[in-house]
Protein backbone atom coordinates (compact mmCIF):
# COMPACT_ATOMS: atom_id res chain seq x y z
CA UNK A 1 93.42 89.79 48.69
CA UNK A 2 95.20 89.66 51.82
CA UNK A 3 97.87 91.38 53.43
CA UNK A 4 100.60 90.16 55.38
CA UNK A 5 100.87 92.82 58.87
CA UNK A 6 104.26 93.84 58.96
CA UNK A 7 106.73 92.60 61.20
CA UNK A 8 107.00 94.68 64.65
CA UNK A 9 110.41 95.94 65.13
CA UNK A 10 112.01 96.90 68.67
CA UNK A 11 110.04 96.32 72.08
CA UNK A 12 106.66 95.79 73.17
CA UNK A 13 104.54 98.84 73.43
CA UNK A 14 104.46 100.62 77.07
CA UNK A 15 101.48 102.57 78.86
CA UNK A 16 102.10 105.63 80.26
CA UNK A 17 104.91 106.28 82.07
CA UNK A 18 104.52 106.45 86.29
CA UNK A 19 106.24 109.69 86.96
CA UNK A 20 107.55 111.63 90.46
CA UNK A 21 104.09 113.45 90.49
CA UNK A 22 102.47 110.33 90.81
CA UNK A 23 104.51 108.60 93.11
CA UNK A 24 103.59 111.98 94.96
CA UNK A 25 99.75 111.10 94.59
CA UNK A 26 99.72 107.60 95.09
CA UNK A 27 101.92 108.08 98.66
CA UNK A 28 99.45 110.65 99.50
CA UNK A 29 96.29 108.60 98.78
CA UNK A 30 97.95 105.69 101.17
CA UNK A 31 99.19 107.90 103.70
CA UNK A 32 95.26 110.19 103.68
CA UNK A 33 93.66 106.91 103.59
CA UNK A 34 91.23 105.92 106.77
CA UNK A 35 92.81 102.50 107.15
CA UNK A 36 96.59 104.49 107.55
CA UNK A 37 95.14 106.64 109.81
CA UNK A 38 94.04 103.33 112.18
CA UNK A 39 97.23 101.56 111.29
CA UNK A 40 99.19 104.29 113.12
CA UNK A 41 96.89 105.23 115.62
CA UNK A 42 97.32 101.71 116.75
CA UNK A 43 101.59 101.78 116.00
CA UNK A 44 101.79 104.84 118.30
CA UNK A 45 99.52 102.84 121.21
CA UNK A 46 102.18 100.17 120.41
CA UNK A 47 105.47 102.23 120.01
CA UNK A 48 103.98 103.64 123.46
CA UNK A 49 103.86 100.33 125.39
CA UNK A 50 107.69 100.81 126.04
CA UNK A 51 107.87 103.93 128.31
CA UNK A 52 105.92 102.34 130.70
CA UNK A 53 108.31 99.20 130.98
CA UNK A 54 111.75 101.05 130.82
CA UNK A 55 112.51 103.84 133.15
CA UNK A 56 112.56 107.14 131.42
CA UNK A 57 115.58 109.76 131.39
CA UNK A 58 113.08 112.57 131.95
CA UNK A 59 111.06 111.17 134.78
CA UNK A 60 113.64 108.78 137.07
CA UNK A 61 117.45 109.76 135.88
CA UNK A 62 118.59 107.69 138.50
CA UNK A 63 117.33 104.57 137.87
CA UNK A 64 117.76 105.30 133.88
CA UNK A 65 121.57 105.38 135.53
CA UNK A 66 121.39 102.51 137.64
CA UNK A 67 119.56 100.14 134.61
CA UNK A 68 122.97 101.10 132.26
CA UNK A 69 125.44 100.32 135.01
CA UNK A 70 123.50 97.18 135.39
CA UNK A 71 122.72 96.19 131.99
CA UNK A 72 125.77 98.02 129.85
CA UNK A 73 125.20 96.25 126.31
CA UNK A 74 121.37 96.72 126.65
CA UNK A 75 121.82 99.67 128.32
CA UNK A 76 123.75 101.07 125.96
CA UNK A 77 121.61 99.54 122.98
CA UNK A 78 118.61 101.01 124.39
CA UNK A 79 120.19 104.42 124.90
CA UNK A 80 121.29 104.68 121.17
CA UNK A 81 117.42 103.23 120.13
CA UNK A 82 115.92 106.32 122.05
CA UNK A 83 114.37 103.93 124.90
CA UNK A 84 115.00 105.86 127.52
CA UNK A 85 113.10 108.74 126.15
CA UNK A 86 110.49 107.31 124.16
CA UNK A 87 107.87 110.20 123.98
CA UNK A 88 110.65 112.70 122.86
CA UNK A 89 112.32 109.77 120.72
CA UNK A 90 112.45 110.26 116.51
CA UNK A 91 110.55 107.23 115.88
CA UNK A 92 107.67 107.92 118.06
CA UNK A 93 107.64 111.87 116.59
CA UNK A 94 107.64 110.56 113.05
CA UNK A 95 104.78 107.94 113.84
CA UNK A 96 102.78 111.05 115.87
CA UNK A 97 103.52 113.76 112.71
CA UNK A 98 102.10 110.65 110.27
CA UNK A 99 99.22 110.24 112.85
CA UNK A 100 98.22 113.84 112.31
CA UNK A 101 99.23 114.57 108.78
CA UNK A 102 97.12 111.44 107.97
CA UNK A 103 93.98 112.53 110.18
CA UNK A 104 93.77 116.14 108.89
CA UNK A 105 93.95 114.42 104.74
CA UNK A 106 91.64 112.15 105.53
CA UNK A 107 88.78 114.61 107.44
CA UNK A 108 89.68 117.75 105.01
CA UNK A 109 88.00 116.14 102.26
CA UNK A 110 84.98 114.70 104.32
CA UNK A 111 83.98 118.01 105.19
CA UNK A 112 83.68 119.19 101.80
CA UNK A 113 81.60 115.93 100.83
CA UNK A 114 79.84 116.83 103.94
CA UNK A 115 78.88 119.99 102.85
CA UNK A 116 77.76 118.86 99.58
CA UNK A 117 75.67 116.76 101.44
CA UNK A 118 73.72 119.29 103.47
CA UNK A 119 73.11 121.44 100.08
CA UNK A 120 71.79 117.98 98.04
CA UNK A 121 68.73 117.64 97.99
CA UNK A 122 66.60 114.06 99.36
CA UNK A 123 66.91 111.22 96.76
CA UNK A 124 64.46 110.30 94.26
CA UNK A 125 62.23 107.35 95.64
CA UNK A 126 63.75 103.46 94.22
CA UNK A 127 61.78 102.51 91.09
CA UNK A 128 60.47 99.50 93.19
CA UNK A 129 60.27 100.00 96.87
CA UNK A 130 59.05 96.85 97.65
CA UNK A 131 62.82 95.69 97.28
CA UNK A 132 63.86 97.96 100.31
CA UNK A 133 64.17 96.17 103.96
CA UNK A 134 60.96 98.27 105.29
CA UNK A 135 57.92 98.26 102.95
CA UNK A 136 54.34 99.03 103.45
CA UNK A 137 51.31 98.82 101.19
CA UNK A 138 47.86 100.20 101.22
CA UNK A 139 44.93 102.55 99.97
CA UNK A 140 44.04 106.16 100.43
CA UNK A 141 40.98 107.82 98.61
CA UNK A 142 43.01 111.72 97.94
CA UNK A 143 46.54 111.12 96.99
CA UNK A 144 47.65 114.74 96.96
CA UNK A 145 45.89 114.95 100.39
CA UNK A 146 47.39 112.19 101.75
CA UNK A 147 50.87 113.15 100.40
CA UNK A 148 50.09 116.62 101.65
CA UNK A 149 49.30 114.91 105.53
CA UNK A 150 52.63 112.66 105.40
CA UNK A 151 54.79 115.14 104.58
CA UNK A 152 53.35 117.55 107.26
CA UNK A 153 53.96 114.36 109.76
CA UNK A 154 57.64 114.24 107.94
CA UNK A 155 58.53 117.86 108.87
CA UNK A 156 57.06 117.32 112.37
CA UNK A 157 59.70 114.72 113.09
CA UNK A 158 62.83 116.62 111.89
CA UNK A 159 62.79 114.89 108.08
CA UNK A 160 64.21 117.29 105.52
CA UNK A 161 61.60 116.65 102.63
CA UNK A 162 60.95 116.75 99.00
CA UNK A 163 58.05 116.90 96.89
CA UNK A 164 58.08 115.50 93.58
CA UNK A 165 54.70 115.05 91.86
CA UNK A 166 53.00 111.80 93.06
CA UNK A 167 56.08 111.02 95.83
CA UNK A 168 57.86 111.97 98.51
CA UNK A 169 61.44 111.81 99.51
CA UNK A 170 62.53 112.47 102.99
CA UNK A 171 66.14 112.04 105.02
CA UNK A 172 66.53 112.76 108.32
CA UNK A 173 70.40 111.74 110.68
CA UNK A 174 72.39 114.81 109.05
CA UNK A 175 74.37 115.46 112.80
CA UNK A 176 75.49 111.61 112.36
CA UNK A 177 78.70 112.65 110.00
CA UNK A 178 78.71 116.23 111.56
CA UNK A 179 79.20 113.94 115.08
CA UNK A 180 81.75 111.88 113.47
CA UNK A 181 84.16 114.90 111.90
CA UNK A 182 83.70 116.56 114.82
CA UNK A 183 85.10 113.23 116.60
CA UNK A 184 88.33 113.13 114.07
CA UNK A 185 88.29 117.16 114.17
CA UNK A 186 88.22 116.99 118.20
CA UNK A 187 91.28 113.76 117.63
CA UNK A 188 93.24 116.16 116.04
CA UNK A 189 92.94 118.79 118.15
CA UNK A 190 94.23 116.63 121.15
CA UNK A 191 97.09 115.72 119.25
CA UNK A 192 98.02 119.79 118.48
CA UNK A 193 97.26 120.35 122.88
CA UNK A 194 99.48 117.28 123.75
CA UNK A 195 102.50 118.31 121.38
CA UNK A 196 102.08 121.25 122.48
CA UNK A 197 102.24 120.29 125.82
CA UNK A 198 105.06 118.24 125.44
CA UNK A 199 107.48 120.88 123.65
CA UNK A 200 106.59 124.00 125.95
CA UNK A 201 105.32 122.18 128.76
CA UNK A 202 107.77 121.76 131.92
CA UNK A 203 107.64 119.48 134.93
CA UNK A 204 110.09 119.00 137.93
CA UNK A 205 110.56 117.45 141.23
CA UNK A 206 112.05 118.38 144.59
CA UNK A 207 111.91 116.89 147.84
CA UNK A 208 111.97 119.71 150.37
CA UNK A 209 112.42 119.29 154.11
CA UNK A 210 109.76 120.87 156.84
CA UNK A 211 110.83 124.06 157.69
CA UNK A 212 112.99 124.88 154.24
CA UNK A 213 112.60 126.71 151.20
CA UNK A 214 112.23 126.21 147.38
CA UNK A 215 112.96 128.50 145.13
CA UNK A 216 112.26 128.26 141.37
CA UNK A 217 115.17 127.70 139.26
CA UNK A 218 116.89 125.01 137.98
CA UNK A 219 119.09 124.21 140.68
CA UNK A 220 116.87 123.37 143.49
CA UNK A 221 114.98 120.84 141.43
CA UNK A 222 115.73 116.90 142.10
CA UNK A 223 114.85 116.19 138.40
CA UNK A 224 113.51 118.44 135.35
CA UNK A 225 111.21 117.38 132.15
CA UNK A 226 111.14 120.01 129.82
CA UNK A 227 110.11 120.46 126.32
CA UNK A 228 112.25 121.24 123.43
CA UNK A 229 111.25 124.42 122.83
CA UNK A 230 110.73 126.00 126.70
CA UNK A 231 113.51 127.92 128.09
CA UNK A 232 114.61 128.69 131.30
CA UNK A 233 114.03 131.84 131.08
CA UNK A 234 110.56 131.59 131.48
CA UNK A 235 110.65 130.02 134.94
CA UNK A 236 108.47 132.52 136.72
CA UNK A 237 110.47 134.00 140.08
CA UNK A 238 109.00 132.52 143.24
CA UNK A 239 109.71 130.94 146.63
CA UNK A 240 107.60 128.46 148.25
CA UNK A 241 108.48 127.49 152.27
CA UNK A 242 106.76 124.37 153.85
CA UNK A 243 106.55 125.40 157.34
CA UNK A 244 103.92 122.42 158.14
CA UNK A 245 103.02 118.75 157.16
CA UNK A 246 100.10 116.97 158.46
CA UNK A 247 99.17 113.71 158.27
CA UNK A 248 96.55 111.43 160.18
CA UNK A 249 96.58 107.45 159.73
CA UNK A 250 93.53 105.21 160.67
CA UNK A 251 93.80 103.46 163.65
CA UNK A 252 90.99 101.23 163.50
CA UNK A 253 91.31 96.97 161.93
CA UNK A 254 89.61 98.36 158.76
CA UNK A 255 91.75 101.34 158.25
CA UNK A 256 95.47 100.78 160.17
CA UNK A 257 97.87 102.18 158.53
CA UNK A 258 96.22 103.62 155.98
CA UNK A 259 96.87 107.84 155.60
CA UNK A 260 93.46 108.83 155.68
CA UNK A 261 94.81 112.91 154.75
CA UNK A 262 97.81 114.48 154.76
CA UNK A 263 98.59 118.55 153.88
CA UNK A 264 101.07 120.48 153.58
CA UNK A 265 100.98 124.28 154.69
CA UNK A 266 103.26 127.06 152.84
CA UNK A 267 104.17 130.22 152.73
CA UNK A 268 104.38 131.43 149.28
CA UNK A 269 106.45 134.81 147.67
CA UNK A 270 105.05 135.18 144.22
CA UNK A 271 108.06 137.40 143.06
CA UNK A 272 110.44 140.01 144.21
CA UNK A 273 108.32 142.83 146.58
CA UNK A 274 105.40 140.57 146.33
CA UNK A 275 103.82 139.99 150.28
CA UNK A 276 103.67 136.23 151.43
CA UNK A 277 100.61 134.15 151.68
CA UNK A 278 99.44 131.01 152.87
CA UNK A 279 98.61 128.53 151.52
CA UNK A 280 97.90 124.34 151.45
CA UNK A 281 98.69 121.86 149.16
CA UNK A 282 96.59 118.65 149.20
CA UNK A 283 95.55 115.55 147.29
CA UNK A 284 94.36 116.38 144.36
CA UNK A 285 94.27 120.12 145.40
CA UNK A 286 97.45 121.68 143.94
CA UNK A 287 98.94 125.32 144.42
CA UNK A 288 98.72 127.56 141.72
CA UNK A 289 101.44 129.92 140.61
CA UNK A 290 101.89 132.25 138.11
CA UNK A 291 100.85 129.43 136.04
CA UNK A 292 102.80 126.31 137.46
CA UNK A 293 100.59 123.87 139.27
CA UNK A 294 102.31 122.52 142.33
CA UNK A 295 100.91 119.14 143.27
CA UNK A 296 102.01 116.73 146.48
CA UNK A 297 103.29 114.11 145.49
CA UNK A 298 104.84 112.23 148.54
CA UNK A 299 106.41 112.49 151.86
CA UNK A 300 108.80 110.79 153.90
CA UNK A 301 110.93 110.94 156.81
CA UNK A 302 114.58 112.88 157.28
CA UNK A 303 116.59 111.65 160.55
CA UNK A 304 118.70 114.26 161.98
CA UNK A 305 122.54 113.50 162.50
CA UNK A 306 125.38 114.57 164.09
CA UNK A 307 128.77 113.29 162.40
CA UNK A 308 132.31 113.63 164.27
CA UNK A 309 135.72 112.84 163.01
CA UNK A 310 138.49 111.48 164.48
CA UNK A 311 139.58 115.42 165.51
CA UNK A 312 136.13 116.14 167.34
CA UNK A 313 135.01 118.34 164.35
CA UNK A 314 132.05 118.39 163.12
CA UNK A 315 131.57 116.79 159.50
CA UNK A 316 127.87 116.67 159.52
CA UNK A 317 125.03 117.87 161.35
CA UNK A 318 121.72 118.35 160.31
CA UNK A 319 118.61 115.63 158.94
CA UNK A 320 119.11 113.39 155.66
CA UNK A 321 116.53 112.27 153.20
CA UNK A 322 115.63 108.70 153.28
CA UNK A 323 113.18 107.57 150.89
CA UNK A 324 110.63 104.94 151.77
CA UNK A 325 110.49 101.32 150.86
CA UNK A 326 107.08 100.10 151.79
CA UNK A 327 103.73 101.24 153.26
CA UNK A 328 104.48 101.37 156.66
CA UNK A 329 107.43 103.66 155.51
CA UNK A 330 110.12 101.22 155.81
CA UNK A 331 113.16 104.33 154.67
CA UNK A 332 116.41 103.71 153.01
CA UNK A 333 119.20 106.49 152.80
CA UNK A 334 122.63 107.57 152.63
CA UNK A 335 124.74 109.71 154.85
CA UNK A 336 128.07 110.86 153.22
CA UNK A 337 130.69 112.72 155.12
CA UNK A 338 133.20 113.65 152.73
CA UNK A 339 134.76 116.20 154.55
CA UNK A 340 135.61 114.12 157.57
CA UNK A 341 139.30 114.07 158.46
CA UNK A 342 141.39 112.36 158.63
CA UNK A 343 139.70 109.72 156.75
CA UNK A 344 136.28 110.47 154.80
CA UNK A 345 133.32 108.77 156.42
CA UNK A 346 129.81 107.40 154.84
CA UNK A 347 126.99 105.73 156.21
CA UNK A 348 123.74 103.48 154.88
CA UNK A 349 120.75 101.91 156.39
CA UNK A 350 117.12 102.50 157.24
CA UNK A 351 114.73 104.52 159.40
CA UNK A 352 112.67 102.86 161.09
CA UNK A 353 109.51 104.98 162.03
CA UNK A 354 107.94 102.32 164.32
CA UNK A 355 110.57 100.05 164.50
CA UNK A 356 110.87 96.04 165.87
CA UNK A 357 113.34 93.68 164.60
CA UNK A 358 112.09 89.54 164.43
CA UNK A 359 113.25 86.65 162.36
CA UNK A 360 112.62 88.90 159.15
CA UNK A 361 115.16 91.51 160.47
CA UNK A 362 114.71 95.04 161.40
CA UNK A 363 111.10 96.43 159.99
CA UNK A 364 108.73 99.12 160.55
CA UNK A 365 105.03 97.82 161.59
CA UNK A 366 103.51 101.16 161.59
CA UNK A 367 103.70 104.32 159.08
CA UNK A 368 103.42 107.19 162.19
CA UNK A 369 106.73 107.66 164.51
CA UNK A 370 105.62 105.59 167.37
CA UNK A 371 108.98 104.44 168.22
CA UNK A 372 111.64 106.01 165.63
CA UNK A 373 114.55 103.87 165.37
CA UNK A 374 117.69 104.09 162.79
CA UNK A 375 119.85 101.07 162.10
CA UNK A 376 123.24 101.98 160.29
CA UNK A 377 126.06 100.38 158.35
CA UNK A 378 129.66 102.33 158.32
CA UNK A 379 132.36 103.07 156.37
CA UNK A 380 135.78 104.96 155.80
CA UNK A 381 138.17 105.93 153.68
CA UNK A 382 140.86 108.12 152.39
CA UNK A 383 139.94 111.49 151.16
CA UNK A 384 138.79 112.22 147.56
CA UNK A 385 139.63 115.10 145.94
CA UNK A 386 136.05 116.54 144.26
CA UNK A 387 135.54 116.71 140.70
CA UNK A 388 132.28 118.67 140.46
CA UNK A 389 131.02 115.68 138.81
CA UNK A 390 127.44 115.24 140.56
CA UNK A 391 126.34 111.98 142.37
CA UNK A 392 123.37 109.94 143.85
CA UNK A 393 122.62 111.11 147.20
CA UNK A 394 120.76 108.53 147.69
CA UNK A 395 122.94 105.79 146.37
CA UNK A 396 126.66 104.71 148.09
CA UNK A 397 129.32 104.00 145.80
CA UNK A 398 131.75 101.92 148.40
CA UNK A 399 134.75 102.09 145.75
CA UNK A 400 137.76 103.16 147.90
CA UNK A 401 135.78 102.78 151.47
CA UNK A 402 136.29 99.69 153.88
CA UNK A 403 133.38 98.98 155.85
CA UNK A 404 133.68 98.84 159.52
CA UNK A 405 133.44 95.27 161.34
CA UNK A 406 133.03 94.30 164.65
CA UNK A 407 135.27 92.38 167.18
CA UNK A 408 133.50 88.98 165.65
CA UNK A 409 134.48 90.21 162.08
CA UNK A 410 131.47 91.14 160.98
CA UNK A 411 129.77 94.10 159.61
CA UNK A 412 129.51 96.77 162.23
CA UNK A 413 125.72 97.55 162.64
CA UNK A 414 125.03 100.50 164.19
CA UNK A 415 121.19 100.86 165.93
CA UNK A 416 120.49 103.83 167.31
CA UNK A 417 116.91 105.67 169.08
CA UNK A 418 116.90 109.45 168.85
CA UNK A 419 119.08 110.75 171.65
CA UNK A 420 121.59 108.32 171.42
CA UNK A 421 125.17 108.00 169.68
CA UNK A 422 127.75 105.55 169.11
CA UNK A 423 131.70 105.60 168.85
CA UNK A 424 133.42 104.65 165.50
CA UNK A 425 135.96 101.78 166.56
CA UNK A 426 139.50 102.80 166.61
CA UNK A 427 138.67 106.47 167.48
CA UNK A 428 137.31 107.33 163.56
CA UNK A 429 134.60 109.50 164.94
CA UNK A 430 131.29 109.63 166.24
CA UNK A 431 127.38 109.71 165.12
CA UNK A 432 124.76 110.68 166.75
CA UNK A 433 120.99 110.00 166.35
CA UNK A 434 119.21 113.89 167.63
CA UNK A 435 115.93 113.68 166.11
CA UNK A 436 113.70 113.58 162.73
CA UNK A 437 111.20 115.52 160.41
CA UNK A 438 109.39 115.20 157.61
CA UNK A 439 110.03 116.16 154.37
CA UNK A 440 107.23 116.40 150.98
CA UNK A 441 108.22 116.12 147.44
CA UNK A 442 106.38 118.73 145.75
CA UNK A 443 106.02 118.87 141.54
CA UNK A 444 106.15 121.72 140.06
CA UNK A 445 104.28 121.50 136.38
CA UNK A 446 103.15 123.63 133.53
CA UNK A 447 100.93 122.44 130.61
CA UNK A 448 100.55 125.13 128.41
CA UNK A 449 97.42 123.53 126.36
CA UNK A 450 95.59 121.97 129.31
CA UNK A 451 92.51 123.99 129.07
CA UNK A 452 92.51 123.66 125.34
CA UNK A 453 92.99 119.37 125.76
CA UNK A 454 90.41 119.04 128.00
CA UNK A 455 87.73 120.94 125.56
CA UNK A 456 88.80 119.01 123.04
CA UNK A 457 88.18 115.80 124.98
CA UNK A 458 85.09 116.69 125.94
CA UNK A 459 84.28 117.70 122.10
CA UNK A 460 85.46 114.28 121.38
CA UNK A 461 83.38 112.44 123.41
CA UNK A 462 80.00 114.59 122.31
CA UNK A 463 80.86 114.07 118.65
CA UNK A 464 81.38 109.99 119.39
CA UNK A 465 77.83 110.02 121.26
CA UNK A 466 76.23 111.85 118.37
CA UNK A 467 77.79 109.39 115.57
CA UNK A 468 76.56 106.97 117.85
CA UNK A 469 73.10 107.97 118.73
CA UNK A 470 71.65 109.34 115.50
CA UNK A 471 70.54 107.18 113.20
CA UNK A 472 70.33 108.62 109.13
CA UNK A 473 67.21 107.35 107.50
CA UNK A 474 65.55 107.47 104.49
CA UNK A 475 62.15 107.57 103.72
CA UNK A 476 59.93 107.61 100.46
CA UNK A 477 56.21 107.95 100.01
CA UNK A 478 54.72 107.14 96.67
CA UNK A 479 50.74 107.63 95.66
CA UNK A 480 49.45 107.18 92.54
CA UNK A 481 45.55 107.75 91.62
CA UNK A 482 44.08 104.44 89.96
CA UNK A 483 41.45 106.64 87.75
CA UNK A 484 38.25 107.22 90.13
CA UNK A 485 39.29 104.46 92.61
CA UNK A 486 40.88 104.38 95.92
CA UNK A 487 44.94 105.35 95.35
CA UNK A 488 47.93 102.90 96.06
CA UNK A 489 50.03 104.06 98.43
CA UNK A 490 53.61 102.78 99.25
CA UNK A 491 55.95 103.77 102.11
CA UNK A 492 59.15 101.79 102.25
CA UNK A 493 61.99 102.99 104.31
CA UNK A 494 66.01 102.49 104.80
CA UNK A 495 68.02 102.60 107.69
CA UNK A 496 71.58 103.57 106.64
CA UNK A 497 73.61 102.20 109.64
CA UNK A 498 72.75 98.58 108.60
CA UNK A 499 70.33 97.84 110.36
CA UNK A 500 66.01 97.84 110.39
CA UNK A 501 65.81 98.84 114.12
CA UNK A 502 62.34 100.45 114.63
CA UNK A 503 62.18 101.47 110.96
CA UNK A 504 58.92 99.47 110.87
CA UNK A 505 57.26 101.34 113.49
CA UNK A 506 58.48 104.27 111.77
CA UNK A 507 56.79 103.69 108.90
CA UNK A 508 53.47 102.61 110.09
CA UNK A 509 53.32 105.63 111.84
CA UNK A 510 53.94 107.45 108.21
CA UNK A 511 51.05 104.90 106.88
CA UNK A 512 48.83 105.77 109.54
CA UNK A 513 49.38 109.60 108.86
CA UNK A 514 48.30 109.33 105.02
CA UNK A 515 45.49 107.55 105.29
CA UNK A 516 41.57 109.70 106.14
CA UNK A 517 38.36 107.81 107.18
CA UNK A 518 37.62 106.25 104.01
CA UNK A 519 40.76 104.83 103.20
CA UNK A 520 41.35 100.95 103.62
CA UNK A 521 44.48 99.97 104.22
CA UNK A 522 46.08 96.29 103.19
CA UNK A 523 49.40 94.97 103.66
């Protein structure tokens, strides 16, 4: 008799439902997963690539300034995107927390297989070694003997071994996987020191003049790059004065031009009652101070200038900052005299250290002062009234300045040698060329983690030459007594890095140490 099955009434039947806990597991498989971990190791190497292409707020502010009055959509655009600060940017942080939230879920769990590992003991020998990619074959007259000799040869060469009955089972290359979490372990660590680093760490600038003073606060730096989480407050109190800069240049074909040292000497006040001290800052010799490395960066020259206005008084006097252009120090700056009266004056050009002017127009051919020389545009204007609003010294913004022109109608081009001057036209004042000096930008930096990066760096690269040096093997002995006969003997081998390498010599050797003077051995 048979049956109709009854009809099935209402949907299909479902499996088990995917709930929020699993979405939970499943994200956190992908995200722990080794090939994550290399997917955003290699999208923060890429999300990197732009702060070394676009100027960053935090390192030059002024050309961050200059790039958005040149570029205003894109500037703009890139502003809102985070460009400008890439490092410190919410897209790079998120890819950087991934990055290390994926490294520590994918090593946590290797260390525990790891350890499981260590307390296993060798594998049981392959029911038929002659299937492995090292094999050997041959005779000994004791078996338990000759097991007994191989496994003493074993132990000799660092093999962890196991006796069972008529075979042996040896493993040696433990430290390869201790090498390689120790690698990852030493990868994460960097990541802790350089975020770190980045969030307490503080770095600024300042060009200082020969003969002047820092002191350390926030208003004698040129530009400041601070983490999020440092505060001002924990600028330690100190003065540094350069009273000296020396610096030699070769004179010879192979070396003209070329600054073969240059030093700076200070004086140094660690804090209030503290004595002074000397001290030099050189090339890859910074100052230390309290904790803030102060490193020498660069140097330059500061012409010193005497401005007059049209009622003999004196709107200027003293050197101005002008920051090189090329290699023989080439220097381009800005003198403003906004307090000149009746009409503001400002002036713009280049120093000239060792200056000649040919068909290319007025250049430097040397880096030293041989024959100082400072070639000048001018301009005027009515006076502004100061908003507080700070400005590029060493930029000139002409709006609501004329520039001065000679009787031909051209632009009035001032060149001057120390010791000389030169009259404004229509009585507007005077400037005169007295002198120069030197001046050294100095940067002042603190990296919290430093010491702690640079262990784990070194960590890193001992655990990458260990996974890459030690070689885990395996290696299994078998004997087996043929009744009152010679025994059969098998040693067969595996190298588990892929290879064979010198896993044959290996196990001749172990071959060699089984058999006694009446064995005979056979392939």
């Amino acid at each position: 008799m048979v049956v109709d099955a009854p009809e099935r009434v209402g949907s299909a039947p479902t499996g088990p439902k995917f709930g929020l806990v699993d979405w939970v597991r499943w994200i956190w498989r992908q995200l722990t997963a080794m090939r994550t971990a290399l997917a955003l190791l290699f999208l923060g190497a890429l999300a990197a690539i732009p702060g070394s292409f676009v100027p960053q707020r935090s390192i030059r502010p002024f050309e961050v300034d200059q790039f958005i009055a040149d570029n205003p959509q894109l500037g703009a655009f890139y502003d809102a995107i985070g460009m400008f600060s890439v490092y410190t940017s919410p897209w790079f942080s998120a890819i950087y927390l991934l990055l290390l939230i994926s490294l520590v879920g994918c090593i946590v769990p290797r260390i525990g297989t790891y350890a499981r590992a260590l307390r296993a003991e060798p594998p049981r020998a392959p029911r038929n070694l002659n299937r492995l990619p090292g094999h050997l074959a041959g005779t000994v007259t004791d078996a338990p003997q000759a097991l007994e000799r191989a496994e003493a040869y074993l132990r000799k060469k660092r093999f962890r071994v196991l006796r069972r009955g008529d075979e042996l089972s040896a493993e040696r290359g433990y430290l390869r996987e201790a090498g390689n979490l120790v690698f990852h372990v030493a990868l994460v660590l960097i990541l802790v020191t350089v975020a770190i680093s980045v969030l307490w760490g503080f770095r600024g600038t300042s060009a200082t003049l020969i003969g002047r003073g820092f002191s350390n606060n926030l208003s004698f730096y040129d530009d400041v790059s601070a983490g999020a989480l440092f505060r001002t407050d924990q600028l330690p109190p100190f003065t540094v004065r350069v009273d000296g800069f020396d610096v030699r240049y070769g004179l010879d074909p192979a070396t003209a031009g070329r600054p073969l040292s240059f030093r700076a000497d200070t004086t140094v006040i660690e804090g209030p009652g503290e004595p002074p001290r000397q001290a030099s800052i050189e090339v890859n010799k910074p100052l230390s101070i309290d904790g803030i490395d102060v490193h020498l960066l660069g140097y330059g020259y500061a012409p010193i200038v005497t401005v007059t206005d049209a009622r003999g008084n004196v709107g200027y006097s003293g050197p101005v900052i002008f920051l090189p252009q090329d290699g023989n120090f080439t220097s381009a700056g800005v003198i403003k005299v906004p307090d000149a009266r009746p009409q503001r004056l400002a002036f713009q050009g280049f120093f000239l250290p060792t200056a000649t002017v040919d068909e290319a127009g007025p250049r430097s051919v040397f880096p030293d002062a041989y024959s100082p020389e400072l070639f000048l545009n001018a301009w005027s204007g009515p006076p502004v009234v100061e908003t507080g609003i700070p400005e590029n010294v060493y930029q000139l913004n002409p709006t609501g300045l004329e520039q001065f022109r000679s009787a031909d109608g051209e632009p009035l081009r001032l060149r001057l040698k120390p010791g000389e001057f030169y009259d404004l036209p229509n009585g507007a004042g005077r400037i005169s060329f007295d002198g120069w000096t030197r001046w050294v930008r100095l940067q002042y930096s603190r990296t919290p983690a430093a010491v702690g990066m640079l262990g784990a760096i070194g960590l890193a690269v001992t655990g990458l030459c260990v996974s890459l040096f030690v070689r885990p093997r395996r290696i299994w002995v078998r004997a087996r007594a043929g009744g009152d006969g010679p025994a059969e003997v098998e040693v067969a081998g595996l190298d588990r890095v892929g290879g064979r390498a010198d896993i044959d010599d290996e196990l001749a050797a172990v071959r060699a140490a089984l058999q006694d003077e009446g064995g005979k051995e056979e392939r």
